[in-house]
Protein backbone atom coordinates (compact mmCIF):
# COMPACT_ATOMS: atom_id res chain seq x y z
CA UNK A 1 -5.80 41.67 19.98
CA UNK A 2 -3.17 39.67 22.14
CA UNK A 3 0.17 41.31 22.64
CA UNK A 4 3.54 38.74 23.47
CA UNK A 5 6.35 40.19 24.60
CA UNK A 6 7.70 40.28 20.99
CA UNK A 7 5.36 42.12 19.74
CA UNK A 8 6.55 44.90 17.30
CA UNK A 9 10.26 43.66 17.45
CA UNK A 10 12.12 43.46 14.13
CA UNK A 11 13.80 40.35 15.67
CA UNK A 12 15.32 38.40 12.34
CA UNK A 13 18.17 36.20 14.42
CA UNK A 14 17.05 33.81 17.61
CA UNK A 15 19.53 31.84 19.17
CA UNK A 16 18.30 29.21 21.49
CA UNK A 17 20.63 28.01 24.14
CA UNK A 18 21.71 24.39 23.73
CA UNK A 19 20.87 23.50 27.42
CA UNK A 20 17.20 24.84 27.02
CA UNK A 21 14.60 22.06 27.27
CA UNK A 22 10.94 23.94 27.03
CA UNK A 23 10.30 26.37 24.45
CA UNK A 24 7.56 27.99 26.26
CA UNK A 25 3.65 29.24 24.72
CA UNK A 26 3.55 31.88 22.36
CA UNK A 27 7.47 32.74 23.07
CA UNK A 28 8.08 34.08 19.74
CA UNK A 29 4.79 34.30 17.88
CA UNK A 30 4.62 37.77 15.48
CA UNK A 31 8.52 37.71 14.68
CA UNK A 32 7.59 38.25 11.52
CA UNK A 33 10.83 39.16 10.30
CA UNK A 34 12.09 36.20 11.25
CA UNK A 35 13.12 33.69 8.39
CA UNK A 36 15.16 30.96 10.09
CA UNK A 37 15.15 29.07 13.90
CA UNK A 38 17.24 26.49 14.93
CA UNK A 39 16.07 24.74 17.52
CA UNK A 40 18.66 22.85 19.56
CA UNK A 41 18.18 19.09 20.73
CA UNK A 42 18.13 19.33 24.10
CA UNK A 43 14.56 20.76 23.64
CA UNK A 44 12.09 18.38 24.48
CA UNK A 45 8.75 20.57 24.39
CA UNK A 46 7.28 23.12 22.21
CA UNK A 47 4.66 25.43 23.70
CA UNK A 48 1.43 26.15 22.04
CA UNK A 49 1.80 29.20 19.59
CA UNK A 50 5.18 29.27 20.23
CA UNK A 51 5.97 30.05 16.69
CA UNK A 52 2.70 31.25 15.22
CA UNK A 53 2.32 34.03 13.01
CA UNK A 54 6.20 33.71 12.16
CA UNK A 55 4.83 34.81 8.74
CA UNK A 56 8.99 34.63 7.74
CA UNK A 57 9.94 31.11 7.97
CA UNK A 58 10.24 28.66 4.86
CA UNK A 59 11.80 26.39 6.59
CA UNK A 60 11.82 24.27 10.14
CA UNK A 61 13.48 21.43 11.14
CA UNK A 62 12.15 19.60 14.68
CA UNK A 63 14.94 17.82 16.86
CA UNK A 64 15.03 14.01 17.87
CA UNK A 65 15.02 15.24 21.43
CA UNK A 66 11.39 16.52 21.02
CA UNK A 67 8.75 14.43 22.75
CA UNK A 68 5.77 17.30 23.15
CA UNK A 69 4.36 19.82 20.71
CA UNK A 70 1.50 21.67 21.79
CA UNK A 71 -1.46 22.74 19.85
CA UNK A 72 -0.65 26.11 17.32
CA UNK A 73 3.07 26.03 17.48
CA UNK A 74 3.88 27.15 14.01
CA UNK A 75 -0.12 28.64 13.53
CA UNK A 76 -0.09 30.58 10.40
CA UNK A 77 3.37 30.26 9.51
CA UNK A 78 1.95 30.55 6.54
CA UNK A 79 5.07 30.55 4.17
CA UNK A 80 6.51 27.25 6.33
CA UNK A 81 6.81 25.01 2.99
CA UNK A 82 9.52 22.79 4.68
CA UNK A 83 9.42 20.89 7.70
CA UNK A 84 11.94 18.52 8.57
CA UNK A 85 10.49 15.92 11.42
CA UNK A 86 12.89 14.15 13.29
CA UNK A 87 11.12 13.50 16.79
CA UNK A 88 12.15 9.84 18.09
CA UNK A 89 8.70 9.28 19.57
CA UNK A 90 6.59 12.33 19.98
CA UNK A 91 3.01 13.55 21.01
CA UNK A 92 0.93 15.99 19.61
CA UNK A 93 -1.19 17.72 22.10
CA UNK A 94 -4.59 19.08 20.13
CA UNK A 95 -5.37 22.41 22.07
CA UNK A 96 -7.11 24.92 19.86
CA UNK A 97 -5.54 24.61 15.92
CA UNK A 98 -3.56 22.11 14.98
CA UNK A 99 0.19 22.37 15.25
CA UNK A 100 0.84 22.98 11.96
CA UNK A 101 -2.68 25.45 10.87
CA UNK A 102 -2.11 27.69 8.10
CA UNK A 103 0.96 26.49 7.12
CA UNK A 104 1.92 25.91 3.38
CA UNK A 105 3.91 22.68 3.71
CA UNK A 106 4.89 21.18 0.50
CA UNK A 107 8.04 19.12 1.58
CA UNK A 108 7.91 16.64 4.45
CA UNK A 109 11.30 15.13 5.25
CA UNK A 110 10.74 12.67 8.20
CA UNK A 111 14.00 11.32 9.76
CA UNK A 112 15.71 8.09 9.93
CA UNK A 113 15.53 7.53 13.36
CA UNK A 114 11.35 8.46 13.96
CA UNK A 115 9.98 5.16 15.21
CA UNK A 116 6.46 6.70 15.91
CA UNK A 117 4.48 9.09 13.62
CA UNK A 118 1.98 10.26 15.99
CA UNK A 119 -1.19 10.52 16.40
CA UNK A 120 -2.49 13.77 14.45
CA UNK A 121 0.88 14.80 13.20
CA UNK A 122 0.51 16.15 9.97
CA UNK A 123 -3.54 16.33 8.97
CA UNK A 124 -4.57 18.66 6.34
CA UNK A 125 -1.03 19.39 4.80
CA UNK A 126 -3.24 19.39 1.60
CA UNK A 127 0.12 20.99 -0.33
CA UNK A 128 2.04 17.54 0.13
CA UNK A 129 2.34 15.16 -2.76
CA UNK A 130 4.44 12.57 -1.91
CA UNK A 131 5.84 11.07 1.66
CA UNK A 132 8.64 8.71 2.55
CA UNK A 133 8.09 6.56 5.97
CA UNK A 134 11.44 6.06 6.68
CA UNK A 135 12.17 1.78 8.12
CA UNK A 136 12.79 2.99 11.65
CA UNK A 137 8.75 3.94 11.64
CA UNK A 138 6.88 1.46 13.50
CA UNK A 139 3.50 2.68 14.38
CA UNK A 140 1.61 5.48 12.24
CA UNK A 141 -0.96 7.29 14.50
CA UNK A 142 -4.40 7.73 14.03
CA UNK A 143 -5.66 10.31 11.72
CA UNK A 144 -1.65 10.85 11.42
CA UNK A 145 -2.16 12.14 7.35
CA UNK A 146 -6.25 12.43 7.23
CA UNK A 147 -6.92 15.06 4.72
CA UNK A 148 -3.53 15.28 3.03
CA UNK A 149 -5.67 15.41 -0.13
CA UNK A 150 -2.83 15.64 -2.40
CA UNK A 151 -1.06 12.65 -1.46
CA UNK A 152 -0.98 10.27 -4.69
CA UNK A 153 0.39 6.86 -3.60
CA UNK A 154 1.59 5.66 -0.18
CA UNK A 155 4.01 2.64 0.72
CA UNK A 156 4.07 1.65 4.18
CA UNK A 157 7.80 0.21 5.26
CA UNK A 158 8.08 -3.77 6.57
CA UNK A 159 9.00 -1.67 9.88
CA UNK A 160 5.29 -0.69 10.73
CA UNK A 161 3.24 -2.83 12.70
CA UNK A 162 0.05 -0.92 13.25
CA UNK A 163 -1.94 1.88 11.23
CA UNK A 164 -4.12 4.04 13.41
CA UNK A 165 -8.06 4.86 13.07
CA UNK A 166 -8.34 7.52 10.32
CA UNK A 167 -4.48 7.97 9.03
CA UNK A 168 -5.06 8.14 5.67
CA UNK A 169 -8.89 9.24 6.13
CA UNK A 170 -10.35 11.44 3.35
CA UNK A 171 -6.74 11.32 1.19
CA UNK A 172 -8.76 11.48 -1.90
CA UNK A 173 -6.07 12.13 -4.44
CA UNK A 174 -4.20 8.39 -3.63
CA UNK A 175 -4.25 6.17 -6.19
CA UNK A 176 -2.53 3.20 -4.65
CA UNK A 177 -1.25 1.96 -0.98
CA UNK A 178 1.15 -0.71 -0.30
CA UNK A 179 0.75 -2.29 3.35
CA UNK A 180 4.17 -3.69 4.36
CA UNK A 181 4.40 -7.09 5.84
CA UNK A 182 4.55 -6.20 9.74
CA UNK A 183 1.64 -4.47 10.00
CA UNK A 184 -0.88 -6.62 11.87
CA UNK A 185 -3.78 -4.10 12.21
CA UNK A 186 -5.54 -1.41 10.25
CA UNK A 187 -7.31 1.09 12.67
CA UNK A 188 -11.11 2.20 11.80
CA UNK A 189 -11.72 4.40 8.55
CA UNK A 190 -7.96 4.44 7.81
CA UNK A 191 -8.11 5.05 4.19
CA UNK A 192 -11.93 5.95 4.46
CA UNK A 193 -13.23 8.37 1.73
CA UNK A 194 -10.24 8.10 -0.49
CA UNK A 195 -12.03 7.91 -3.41
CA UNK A 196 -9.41 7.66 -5.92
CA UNK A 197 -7.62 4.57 -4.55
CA UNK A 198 -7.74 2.35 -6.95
CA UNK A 199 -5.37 -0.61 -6.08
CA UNK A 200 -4.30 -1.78 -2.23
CA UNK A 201 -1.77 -4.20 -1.39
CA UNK A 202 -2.46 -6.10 2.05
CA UNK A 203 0.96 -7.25 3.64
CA UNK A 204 1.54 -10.70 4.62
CA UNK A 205 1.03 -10.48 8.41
CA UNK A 206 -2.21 -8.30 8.59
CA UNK A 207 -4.63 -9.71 10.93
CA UNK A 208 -7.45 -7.46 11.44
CA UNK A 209 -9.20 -4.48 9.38
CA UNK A 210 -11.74 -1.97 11.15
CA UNK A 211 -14.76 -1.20 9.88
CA UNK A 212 -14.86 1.69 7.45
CA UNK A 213 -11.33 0.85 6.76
CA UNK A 214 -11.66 1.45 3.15
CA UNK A 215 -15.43 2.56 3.03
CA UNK A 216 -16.53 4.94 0.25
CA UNK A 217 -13.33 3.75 -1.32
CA UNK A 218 -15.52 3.68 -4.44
CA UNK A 219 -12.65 3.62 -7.23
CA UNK A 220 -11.13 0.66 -6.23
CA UNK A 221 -10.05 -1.89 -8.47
CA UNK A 222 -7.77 -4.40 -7.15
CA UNK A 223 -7.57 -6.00 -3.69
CA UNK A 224 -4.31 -7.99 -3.40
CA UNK A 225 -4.60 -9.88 -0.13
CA UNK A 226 -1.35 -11.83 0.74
CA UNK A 227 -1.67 -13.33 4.61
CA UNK A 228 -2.68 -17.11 4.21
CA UNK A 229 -4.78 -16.47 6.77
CA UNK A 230 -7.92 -14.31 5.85
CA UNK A 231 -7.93 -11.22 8.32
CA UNK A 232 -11.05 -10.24 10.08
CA UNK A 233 -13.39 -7.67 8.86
CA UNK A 234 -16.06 -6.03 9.92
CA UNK A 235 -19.37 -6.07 7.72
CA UNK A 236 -18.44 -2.33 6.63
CA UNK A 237 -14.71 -2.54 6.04
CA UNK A 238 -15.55 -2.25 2.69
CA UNK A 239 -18.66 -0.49 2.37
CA UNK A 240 -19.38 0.98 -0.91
CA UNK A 241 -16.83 -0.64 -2.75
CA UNK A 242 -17.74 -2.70 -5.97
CA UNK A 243 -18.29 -5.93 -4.55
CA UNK A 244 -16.75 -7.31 -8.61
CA UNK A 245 -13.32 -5.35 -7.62
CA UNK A 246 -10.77 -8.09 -8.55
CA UNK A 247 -9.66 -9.75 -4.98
CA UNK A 248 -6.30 -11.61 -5.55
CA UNK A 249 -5.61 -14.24 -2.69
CA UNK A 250 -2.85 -16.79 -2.17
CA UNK A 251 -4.20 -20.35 -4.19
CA UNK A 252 -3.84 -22.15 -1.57
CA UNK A 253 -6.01 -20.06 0.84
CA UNK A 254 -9.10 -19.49 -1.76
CA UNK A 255 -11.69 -20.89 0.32
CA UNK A 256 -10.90 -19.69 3.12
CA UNK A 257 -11.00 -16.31 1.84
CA UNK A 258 -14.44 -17.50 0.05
CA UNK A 259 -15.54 -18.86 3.16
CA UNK A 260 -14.71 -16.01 5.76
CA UNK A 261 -17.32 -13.33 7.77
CA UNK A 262 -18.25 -10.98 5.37
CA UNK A 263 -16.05 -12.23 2.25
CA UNK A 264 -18.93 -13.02 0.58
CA UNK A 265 -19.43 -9.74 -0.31
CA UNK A 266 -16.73 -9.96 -2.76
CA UNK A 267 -17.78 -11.52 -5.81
CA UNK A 268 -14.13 -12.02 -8.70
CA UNK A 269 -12.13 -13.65 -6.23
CA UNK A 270 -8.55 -14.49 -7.99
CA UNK A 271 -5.73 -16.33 -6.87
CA UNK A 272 -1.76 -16.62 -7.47
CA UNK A 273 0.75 -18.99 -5.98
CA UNK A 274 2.51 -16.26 -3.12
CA UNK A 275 -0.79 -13.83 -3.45
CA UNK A 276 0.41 -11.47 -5.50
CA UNK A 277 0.26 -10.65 -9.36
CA UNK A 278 -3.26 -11.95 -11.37
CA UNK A 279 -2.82 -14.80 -13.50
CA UNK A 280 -2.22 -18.29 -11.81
CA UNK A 281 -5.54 -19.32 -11.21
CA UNK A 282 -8.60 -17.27 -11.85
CA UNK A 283 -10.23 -14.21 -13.99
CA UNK A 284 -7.91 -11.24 -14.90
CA UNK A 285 -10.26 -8.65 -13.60
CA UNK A 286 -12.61 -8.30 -16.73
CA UNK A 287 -15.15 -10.13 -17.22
CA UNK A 288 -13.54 -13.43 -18.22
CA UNK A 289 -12.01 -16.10 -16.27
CA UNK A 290 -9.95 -19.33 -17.17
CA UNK A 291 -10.07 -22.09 -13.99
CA UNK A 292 -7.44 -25.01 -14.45
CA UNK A 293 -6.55 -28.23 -13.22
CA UNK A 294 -3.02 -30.32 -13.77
CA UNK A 295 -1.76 -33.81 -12.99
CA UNK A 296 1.76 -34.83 -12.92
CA UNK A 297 2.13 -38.13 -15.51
CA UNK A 298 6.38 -39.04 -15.39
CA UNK A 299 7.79 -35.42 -17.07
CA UNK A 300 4.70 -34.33 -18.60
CA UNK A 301 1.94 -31.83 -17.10
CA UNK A 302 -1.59 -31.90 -18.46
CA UNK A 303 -3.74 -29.60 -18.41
CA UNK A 304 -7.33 -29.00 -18.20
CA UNK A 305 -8.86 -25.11 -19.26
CA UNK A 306 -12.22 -23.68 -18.78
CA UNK A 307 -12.50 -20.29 -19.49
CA UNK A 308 -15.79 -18.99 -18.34
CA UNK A 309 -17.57 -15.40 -17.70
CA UNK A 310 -18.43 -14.21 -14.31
CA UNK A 311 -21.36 -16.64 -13.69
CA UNK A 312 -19.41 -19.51 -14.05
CA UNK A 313 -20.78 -19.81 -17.98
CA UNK A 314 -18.15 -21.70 -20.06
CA UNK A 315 -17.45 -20.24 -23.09
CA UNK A 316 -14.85 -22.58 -24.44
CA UNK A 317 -13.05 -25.74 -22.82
CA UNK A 318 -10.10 -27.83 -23.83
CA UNK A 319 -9.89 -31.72 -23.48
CA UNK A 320 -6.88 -32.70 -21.43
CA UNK A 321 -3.45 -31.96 -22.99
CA UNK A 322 0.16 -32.13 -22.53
CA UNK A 323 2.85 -29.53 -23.23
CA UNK A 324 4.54 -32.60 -24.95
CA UNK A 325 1.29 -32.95 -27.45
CA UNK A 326 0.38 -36.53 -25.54
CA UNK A 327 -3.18 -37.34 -24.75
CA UNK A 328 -3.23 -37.33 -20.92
CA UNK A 329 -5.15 -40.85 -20.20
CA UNK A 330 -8.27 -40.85 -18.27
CA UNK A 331 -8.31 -38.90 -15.05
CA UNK A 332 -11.53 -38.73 -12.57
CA UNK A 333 -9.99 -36.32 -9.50
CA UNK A 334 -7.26 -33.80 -10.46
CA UNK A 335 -5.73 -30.97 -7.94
CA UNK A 336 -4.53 -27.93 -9.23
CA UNK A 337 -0.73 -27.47 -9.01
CA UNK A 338 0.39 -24.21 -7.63
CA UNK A 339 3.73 -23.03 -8.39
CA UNK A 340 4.96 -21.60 -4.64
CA UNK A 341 6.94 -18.71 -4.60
CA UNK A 342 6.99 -17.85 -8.33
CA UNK A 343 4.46 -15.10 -9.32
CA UNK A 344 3.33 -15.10 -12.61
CA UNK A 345 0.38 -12.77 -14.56
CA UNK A 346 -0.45 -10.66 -17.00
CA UNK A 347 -0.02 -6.46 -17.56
CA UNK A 348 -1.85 -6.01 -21.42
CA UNK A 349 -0.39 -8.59 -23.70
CA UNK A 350 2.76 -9.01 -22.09
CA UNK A 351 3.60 -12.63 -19.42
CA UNK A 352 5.70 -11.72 -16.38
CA UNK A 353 7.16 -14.09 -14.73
CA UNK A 354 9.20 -13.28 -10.99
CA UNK A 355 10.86 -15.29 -8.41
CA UNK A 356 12.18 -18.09 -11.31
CA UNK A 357 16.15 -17.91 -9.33
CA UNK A 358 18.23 -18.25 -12.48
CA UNK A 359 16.09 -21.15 -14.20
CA UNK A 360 15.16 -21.13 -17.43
CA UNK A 361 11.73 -20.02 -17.81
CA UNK A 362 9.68 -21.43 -21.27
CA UNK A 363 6.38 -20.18 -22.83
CA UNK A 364 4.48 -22.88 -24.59
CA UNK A 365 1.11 -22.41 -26.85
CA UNK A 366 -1.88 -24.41 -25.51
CA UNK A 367 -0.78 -27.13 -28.32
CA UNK A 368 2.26 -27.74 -26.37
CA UNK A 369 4.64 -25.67 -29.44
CA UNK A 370 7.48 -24.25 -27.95
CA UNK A 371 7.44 -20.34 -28.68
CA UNK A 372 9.73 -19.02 -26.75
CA UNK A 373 12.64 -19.53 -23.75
CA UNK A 374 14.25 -17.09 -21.84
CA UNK A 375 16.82 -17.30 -19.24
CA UNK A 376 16.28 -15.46 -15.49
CA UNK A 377 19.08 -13.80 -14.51
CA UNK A 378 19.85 -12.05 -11.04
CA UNK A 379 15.75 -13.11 -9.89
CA UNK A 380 14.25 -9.94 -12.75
CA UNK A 381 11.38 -10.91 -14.04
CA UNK A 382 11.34 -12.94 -17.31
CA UNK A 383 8.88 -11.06 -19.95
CA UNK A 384 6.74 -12.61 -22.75
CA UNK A 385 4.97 -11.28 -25.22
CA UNK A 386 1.64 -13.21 -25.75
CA UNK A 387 1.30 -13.20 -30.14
CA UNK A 388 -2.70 -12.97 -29.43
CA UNK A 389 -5.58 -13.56 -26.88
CA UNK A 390 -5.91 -17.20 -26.13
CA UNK A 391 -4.38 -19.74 -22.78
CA UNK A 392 -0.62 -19.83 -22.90
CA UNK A 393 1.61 -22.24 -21.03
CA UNK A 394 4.66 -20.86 -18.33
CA UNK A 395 7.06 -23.60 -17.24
CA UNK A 396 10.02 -22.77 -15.30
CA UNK A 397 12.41 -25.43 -15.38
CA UNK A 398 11.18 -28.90 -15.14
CA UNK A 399 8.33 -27.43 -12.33
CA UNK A 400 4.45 -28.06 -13.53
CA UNK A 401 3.58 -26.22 -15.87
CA UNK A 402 0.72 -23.39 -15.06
CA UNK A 403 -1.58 -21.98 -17.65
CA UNK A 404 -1.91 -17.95 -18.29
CA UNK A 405 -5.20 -16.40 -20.26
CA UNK A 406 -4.72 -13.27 -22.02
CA UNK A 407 -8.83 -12.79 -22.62
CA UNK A 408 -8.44 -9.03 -23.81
């Protein structure tokens, strides 16, 4: 076996000068009595194995001033179940393990001031549950949490621009991923494998998505896309995915979404007026649907309603109506109206209604009745309970009315 120059001290104190700037290899690896290390922020490099087998520490915390850690650092530090990272802009250099191999980390404070997470940087910490990318974060690396198996959900700040290949490849415990509204690219395979996911959020400004991005991503239910602009992806972004997972798009972008490379493989597209929510303009996920079209006559709305099943078979249609019980007169082309920047749909029997800024919001049965009106106050979302399954009408203020199916 290796010796280091350590080796059979009962060292339980280091103090590191505050002027040091290179922690060199394997300096203190085997201080096994050794529970705490503060490491001062002048350093700017940490050696490989320069910690490992510190079998003592719970706890580390990793300067701003860091910009290098070397392959096996903390190796086998295998009661490390704390690490706070606070590296500005770091690399991790694979040589041998990885930096953090054998360690038990369970908590994973990163700091307020980290604008890269780089690439590789915490992999396999299968013990964490939960992460917080602080808004100073602007690129994630690639394969920067692959393997964190335990990880259950995962919001990505407005602050992040790009996700690397792999990041969150193989997290097969997350459930659901927000992508915040910077991010412009999704690297290869980064949420690959994570079998559990079940609903994704696409931020407003995403452009492209590698292949394999969410490939074997087979519990996946809900694909909220909000750019207006469909992003590019590759014939196996989503490979092995149901190709009847519910795809909500902005209204206004539906067939261009429909119409893309490789969209087609999506089959229960779904739109709503800013992209988000299910409810304003297409099935709710099941295997129902209600399509509608509205014209604007003086102050009255009317409505046309097909509900239909997922091949387009109607099962029930209205005639034209008004939410003031008036015959709409003969119509022969009518656009849907679209509702921008209010988000309405369904969760069970309840209507939720968000972005109505103070107005009064009214729910209306299909025979134009009046059943309820509810003030929005401080822009929370107005809620509605829906008395049965059937089309209901939401009007906020003197806007067009839209149409919302509760089918289940």
């Amino acid at each position: 076996m290796v010796s280091y120059w350590l080796d059979s001290c009962n060292i339980t104190t280091i103090n590191i000068g505050n002027n040091v700037q290179v922690i060199p290899d394997y300096a203190f690896s085997r201080c096994t009595g050794l529970t705490s290390i503060t490491i001062p922020n002048s350093v700017t490099s940490i050696g490989g194995g320069a910690f490992s087998w510190c079998t003592g520490l719970t706890s580390v915390t990793i300067p701003e001033s860091v910009d290098t850690i070397f392959g096996e650092a903390f190796k086998d530090c295998s009661n490390l179940s704390t690490l706070n990272y606070n590296a500005v802009n770091c690399v991790i250099v694979l040589s041998g393990y990885h930096w953090l191999y054998g360690c038990n980390i369970t908590t994973l404070n990163i700091g307020n001031n980290v604008l890269v997470i780089p690439d590789y940087a915490f992999g396999y910490l299968t013990g964490l549950t939960s992460i917080a990318i602080p808004n100073s974060v602007t690129s994630i690396g690639d394969w920067a949490f692959g393997g964190c198996t335990g990880l259950t959900s995962i919001t990505i700040p407005n602050s992040v621009t790009s996700i690397g290949d792999g990041a969150f490849d193989g997290c097969i415990g997350l459930t659901s991923a927000t992508i915040g509204n910077a991010v412009t690219s999704i690297g290869e395979g980064a949420f690959e494998g994570c079998s559990r996911l079940s609903s994704v959020v696409i931020g407003n400004a995403v452009a492209s998505i590698g292949e394999n991005c969410f490939a074997e991503c087979t519990g996946l239910r809900t694909i909220t896309f909000q750019p207006t602009t469909p992003p590019s992806i590759e014939s196996n972004s989503f490979d092995r995915v149901l190709r009847d997972v519910t795809v909500n798009v902005p209204c206004a972008s539906l067939s261009a979404y429909q119409n893309a490379p490789y969209y087609d493989y999506f089959t229960n597209f779904n739109c709503s007026g800013n992209g988000g929510g299910s409810g304003t303009g297409g099935g709710n996920g099941g295997n129902t649907g209600a399509d509608t079209t509205s014209v604007t006559h003086g102050d009255t709305v009317y409505v046309y309603v097909t509900i239909h099943d997922t091949v387009n078979t109607i099962i029930h249609d209205t005639a034209y109506i008004t939410i003031h019980d008036t015959v709409c007169p003969e119509v022969n082309s009518i656009s849907p109206t679209v509702i921008s920047d209010i988000n309405i749909y369904t969760v069970e029997r309840q209507i939720v209604v968000e972005g109505a800024a103070s107005l009064p919001v009214t729910f209306y049965d299909m025979q134009g009745r009046t059943l309820e009106t509810k003030q929005s106050r401080n822009d929370q979302p107005v809620r509605f309970d829906a008395p049965a399954t059937g089309v209901y009408m939401i009007r906020v203020a003197n806007l067009p009315a839209q149409r919302v199916a509760i089918l289940r």
